[in-house]
C-alpha atoms as a PDB file:
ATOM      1  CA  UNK A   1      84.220 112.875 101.553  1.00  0.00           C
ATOM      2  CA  UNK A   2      87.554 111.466 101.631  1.00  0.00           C
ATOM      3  CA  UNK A   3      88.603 108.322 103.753  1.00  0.00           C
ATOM      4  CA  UNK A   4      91.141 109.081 105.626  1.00  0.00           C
ATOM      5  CA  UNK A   5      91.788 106.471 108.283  1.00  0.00           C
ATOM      6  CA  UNK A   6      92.047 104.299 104.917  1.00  0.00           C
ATOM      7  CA  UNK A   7      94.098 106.432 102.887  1.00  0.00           C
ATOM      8  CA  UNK A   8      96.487 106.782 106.167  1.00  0.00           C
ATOM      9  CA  UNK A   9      96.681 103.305 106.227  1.00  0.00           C
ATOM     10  CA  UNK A  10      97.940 103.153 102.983  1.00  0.00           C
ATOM     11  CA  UNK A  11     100.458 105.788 103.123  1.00  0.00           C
ATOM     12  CA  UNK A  12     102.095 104.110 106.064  1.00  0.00           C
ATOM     13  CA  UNK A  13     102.628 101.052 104.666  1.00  0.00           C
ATOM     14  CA  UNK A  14     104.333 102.826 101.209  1.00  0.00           C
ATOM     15  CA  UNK A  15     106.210 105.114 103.493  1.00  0.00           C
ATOM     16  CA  UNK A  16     107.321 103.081 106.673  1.00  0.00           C
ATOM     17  CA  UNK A  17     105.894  99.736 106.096  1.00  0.00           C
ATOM     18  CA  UNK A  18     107.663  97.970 103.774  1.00  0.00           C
ATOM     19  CA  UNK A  19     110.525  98.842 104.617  1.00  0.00           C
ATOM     20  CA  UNK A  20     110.474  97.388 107.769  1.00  0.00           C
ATOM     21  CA  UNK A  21     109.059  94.614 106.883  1.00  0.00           C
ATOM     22  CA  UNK A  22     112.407  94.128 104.548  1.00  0.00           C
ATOM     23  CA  UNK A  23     114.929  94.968 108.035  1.00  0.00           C
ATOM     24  CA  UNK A  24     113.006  92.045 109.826  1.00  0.00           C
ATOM     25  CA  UNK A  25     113.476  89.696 106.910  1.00  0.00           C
ATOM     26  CA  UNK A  26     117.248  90.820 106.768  1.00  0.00           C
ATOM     27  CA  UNK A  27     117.273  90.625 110.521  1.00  0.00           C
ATOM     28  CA  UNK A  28     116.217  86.606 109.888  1.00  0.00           C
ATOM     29  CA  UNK A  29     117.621  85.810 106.592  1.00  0.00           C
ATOM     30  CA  UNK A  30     113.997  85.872 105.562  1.00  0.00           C
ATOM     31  CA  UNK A  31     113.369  85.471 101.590  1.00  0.00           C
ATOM     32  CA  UNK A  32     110.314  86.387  99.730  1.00  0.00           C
ATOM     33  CA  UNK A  33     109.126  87.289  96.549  1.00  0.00           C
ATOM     34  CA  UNK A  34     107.323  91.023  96.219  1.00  0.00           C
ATOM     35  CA  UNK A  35     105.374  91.854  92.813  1.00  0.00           C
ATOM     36  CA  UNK A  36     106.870  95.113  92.291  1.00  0.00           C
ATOM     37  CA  UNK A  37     105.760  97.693  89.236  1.00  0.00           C
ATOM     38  CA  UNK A  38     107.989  96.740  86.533  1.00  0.00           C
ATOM     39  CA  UNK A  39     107.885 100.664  85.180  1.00  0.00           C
ATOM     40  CA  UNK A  40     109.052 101.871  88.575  1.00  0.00           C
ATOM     41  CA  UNK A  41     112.257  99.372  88.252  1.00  0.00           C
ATOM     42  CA  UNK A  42     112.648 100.333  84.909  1.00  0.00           C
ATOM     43  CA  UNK A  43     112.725 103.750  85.279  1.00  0.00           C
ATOM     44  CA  UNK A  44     115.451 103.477  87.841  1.00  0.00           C
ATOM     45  CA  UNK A  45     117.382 100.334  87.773  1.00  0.00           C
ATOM     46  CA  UNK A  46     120.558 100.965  89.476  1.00  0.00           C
ATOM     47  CA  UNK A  47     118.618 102.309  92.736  1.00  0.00           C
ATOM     48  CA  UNK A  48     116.455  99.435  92.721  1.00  0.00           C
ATOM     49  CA  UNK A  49     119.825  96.940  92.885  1.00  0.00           C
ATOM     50  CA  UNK A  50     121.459  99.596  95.434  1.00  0.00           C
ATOM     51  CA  UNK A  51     118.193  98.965  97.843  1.00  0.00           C
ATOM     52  CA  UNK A  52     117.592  95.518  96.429  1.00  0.00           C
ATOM     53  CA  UNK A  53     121.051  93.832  95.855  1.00  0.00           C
ATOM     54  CA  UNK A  54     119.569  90.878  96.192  1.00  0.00           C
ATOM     55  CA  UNK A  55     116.996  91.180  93.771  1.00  0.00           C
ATOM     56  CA  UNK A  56     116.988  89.340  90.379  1.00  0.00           C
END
């Protein structure tokens, strides 16, 4: 039987989440460090600096 109050969890924080956990930081001038999967980044590089310029 599936979980799903977990699994919804989960899919929130991919989906909505995270991203506005970045606006607040922006909102603040926040900085952090995020361990991201290096084959999603590699697979797309120039979207990850569009929606990461700050990233390095």
């Amino acid at each position: 039987m599936p979980d799903i109050p977990n699994w919804a969890w989960h899919e929130y924080g991919d989906r909505v989440g995270f991203w506005r956990i970045l606006d607040v930081m922006d909102d603040h001038r926040l900085s952090a460090n995020f361990a991201v999967n290096g084959c999603a980044i590699a697979e797309s590089p120039a979207e990850t600096l569009t929606r990461f310029p700050g990233m390095h």
